[in-house]
N, C-alpha and C. Protein backbone atom coordinates (compact mmCIF):
# COMPACT_ATOMS: atom_id res chain seq x y z
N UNK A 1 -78.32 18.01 -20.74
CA UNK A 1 -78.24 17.65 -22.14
C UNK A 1 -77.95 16.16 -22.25
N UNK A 2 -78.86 15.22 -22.79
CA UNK A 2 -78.76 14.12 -23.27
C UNK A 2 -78.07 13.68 -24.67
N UNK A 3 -77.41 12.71 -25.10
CA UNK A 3 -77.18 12.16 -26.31
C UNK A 3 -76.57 10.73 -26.30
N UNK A 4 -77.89 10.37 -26.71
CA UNK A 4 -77.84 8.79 -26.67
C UNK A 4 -77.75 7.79 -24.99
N UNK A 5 -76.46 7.33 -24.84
CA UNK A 5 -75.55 7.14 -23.52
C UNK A 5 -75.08 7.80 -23.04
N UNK A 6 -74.70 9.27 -22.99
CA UNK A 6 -74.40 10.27 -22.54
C UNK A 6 -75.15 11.25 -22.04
N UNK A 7 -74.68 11.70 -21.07
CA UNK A 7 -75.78 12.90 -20.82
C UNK A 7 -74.58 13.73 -19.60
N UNK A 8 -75.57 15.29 -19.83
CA UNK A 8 -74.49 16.16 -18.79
C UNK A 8 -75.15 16.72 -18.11
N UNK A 9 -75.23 17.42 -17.11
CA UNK A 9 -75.76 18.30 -16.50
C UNK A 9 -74.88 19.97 -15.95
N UNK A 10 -74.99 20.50 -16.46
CA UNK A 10 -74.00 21.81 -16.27
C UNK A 10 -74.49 22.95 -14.88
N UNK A 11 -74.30 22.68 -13.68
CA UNK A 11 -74.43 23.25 -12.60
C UNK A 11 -74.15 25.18 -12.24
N UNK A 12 -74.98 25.83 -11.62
CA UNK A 12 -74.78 27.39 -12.14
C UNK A 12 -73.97 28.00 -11.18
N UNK A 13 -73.22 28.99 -11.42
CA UNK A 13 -72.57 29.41 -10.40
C UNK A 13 -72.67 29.27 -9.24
N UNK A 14 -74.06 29.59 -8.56
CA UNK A 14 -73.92 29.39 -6.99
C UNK A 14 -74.95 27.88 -7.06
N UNK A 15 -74.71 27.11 -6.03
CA UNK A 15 -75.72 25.96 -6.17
C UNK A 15 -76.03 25.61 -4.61
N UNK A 16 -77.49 25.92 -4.04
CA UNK A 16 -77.74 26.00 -3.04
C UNK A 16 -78.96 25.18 -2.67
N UNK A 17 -79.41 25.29 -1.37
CA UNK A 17 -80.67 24.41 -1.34
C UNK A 17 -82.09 24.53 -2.60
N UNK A 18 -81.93 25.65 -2.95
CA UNK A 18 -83.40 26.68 -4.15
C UNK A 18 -82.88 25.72 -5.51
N UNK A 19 -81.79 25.21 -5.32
CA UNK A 19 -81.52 24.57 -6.48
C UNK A 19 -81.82 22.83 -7.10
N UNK A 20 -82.48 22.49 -5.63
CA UNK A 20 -82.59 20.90 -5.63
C UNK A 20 -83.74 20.73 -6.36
N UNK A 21 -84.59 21.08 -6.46
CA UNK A 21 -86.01 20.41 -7.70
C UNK A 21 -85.33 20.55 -9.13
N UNK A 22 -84.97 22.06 -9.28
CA UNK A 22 -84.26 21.55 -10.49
C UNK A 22 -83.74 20.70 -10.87
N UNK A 23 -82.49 20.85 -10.07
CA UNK A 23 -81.35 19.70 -10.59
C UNK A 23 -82.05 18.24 -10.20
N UNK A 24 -82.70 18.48 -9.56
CA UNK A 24 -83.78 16.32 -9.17
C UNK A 24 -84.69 16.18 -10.75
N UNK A 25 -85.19 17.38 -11.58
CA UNK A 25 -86.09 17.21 -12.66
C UNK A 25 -84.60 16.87 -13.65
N UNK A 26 -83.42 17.68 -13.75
CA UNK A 26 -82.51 17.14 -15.06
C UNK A 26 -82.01 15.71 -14.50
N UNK A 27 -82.09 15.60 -13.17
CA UNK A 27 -81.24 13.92 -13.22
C UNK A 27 -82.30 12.98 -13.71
N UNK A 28 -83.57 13.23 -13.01
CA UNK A 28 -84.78 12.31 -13.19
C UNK A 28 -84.63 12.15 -15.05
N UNK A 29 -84.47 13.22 -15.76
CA UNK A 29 -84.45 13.18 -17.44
C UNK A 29 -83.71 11.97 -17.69
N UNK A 30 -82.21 12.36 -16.78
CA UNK A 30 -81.17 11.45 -17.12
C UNK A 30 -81.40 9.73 -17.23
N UNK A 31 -82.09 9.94 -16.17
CA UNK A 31 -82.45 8.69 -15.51
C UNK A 31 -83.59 7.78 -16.89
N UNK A 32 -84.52 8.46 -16.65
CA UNK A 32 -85.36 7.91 -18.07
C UNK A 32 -85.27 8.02 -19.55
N UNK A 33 -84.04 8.74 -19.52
CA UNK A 33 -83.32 8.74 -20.94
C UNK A 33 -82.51 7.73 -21.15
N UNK A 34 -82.71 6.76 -20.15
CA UNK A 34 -81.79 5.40 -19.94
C UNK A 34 -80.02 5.54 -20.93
N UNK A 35 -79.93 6.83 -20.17
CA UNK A 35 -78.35 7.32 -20.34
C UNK A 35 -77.48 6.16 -19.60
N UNK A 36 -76.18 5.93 -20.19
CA UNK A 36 -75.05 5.29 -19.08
C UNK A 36 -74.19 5.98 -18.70
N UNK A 37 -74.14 7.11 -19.14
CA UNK A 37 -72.73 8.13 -18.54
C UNK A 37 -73.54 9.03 -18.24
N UNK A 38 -73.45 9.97 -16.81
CA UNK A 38 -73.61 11.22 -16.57
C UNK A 38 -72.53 12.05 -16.08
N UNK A 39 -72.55 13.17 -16.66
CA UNK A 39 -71.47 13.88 -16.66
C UNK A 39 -71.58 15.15 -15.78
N UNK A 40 -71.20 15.62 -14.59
CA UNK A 40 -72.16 16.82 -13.69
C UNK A 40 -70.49 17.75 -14.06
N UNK A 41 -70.97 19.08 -14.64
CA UNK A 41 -70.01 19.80 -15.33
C UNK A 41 -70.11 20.82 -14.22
N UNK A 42 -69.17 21.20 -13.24
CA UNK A 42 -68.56 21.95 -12.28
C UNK A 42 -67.88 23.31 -12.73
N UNK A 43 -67.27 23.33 -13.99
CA UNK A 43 -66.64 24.60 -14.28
C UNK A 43 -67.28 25.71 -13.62
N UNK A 44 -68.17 26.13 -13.71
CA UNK A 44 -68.65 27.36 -13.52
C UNK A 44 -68.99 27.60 -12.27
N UNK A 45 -69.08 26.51 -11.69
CA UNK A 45 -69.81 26.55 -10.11
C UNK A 45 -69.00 27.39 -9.78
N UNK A 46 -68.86 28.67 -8.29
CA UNK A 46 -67.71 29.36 -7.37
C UNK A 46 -68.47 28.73 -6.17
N UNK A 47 -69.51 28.53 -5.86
CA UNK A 47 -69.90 28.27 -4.32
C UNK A 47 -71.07 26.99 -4.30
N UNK A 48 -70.64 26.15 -3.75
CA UNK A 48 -71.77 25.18 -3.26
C UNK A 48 -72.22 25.01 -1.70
N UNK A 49 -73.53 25.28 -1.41
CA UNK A 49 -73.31 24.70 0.52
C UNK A 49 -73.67 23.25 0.32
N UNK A 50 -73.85 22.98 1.34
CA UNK A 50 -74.44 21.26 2.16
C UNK A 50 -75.18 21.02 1.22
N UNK A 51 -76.25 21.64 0.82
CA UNK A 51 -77.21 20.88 -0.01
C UNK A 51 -77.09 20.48 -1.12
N UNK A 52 -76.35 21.56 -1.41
CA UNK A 52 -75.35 21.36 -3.24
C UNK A 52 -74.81 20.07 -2.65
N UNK A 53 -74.07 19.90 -2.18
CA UNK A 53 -73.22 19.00 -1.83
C UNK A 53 -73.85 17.19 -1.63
N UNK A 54 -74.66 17.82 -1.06
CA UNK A 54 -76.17 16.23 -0.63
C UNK A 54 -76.81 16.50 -2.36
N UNK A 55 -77.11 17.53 -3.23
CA UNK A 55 -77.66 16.85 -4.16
C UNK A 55 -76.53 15.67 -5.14
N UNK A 56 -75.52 16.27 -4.68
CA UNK A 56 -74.11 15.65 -5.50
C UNK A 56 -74.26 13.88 -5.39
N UNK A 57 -74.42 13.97 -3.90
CA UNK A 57 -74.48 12.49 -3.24
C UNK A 57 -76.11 11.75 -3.77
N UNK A 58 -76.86 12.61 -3.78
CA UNK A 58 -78.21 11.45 -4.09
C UNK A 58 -77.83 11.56 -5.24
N UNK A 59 -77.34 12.22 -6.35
CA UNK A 59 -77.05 12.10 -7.83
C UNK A 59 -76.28 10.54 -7.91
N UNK A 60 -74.94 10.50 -7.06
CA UNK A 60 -74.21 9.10 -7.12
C UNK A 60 -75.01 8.17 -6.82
N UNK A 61 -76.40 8.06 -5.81
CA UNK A 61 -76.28 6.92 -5.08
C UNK A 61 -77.88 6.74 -6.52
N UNK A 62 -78.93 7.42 -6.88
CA UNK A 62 -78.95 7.27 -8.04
C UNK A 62 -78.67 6.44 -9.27
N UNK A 63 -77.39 7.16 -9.21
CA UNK A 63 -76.68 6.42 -10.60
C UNK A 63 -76.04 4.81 -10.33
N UNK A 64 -75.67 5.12 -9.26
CA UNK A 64 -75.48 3.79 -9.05
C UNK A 64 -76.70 2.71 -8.87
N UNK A 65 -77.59 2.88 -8.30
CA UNK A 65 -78.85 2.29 -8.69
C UNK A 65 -79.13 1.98 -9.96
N UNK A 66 -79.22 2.97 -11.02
CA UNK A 66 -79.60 2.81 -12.16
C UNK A 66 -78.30 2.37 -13.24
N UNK A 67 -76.98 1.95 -12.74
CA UNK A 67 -76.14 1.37 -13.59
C UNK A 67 -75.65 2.44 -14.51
N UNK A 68 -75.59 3.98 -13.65
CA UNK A 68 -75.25 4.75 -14.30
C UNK A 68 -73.79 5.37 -14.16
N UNK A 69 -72.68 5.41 -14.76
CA UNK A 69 -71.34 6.01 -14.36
C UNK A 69 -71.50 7.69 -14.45
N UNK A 70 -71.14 7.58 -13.25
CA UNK A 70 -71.04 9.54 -12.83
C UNK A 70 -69.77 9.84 -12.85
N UNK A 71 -69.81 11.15 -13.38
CA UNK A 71 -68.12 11.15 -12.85
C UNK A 71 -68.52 13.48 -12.91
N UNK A 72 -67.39 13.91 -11.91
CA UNK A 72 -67.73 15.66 -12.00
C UNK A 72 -66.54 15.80 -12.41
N UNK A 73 -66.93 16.84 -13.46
CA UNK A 73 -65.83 17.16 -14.11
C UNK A 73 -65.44 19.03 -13.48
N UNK A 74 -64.61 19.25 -13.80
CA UNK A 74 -63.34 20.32 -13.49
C UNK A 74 -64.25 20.93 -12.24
N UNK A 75 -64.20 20.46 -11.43
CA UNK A 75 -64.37 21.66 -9.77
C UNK A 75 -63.31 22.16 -9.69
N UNK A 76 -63.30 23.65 -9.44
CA UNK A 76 -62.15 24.46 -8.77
C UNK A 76 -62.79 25.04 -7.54
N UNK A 77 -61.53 26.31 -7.44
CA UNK A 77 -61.76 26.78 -5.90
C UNK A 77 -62.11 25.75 -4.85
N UNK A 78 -63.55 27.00 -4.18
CA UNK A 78 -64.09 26.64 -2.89
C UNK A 78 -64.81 25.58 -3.38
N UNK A 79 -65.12 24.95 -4.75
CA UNK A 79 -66.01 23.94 -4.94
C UNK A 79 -64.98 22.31 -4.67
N UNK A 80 -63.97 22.75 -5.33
CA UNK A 80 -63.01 21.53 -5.07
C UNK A 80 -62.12 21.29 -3.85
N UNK A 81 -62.45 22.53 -3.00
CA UNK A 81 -61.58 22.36 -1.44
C UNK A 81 -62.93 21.74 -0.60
N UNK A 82 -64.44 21.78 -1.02
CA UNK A 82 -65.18 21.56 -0.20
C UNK A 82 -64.93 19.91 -0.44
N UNK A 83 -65.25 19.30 -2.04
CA UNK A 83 -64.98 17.92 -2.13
C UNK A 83 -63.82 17.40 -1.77
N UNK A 84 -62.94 17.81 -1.37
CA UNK A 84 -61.61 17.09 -0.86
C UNK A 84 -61.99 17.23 0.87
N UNK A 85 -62.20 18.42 1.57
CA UNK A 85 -62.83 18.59 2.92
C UNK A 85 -63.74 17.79 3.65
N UNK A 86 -64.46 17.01 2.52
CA UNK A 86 -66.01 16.49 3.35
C UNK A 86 -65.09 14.71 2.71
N UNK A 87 -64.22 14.56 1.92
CA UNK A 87 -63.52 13.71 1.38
C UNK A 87 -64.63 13.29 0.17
N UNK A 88 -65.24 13.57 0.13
CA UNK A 88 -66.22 13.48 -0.99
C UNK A 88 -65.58 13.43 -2.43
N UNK A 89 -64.31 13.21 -2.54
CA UNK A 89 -63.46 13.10 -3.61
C UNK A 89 -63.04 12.04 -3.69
N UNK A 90 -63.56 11.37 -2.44
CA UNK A 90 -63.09 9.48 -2.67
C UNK A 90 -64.35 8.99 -3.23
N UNK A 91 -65.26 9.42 -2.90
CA UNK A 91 -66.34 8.95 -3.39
C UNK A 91 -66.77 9.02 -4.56
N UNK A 92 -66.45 9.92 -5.59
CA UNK A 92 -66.21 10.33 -6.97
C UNK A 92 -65.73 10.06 -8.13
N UNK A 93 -65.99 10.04 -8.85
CA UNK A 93 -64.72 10.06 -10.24
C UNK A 93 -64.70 11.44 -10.66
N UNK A 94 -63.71 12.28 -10.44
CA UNK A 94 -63.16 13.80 -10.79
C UNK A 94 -62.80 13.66 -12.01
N UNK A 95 -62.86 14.25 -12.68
CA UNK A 95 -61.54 14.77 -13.92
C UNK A 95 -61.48 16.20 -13.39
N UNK A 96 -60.25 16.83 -13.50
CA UNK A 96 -60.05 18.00 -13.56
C UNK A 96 -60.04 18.73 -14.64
């Protein structure tokens, strides 16, 4: 969901490799919606593997290309023990 400078992307419960074209077609939106904030909304996620995890990272490196501020909002569980595990929480802007 876009609006204006803003934009979000709301991630589905499980997020696995079957999930990367998708989520590459809503960032690509993001991207040419010449948004400045993207917002990747975690609530709902319970399980991400590696790839979830690598789409997370080409999402940042992305945004940072395009002068875009990322930030994931509320990971819990196994989603927020994996980003603290891989330290992938330094690399981030969290809100909880």
């Amino acid at each position: 969901m876009s609006t204006g400078l803003s934009a979000s992307i709301r991630l589905p419960a499980r997020v696995t490799f079957a999930d990367g074209s998708d989520f590459r077609k809503q960032l690509m939106a993001v991207i040419e919606g010449a948004a400045k904030h993207l917002a990747i909304d975690l609530s709902d996620t319970e399980f991400m593997d590696s790839a979830g995890l690598g789409m997370l990272l080409v999402a940042l490196k992305e945004c940072q290309s395009h002068s875009i501020s990322l930030v994931l909002q509320r990971p819990r569980g196994d989603v927020k023990k994996l980003l603290e595990l891989t330290r992938s929480d330094e690399r981030f802007q969290i809100t909880y």
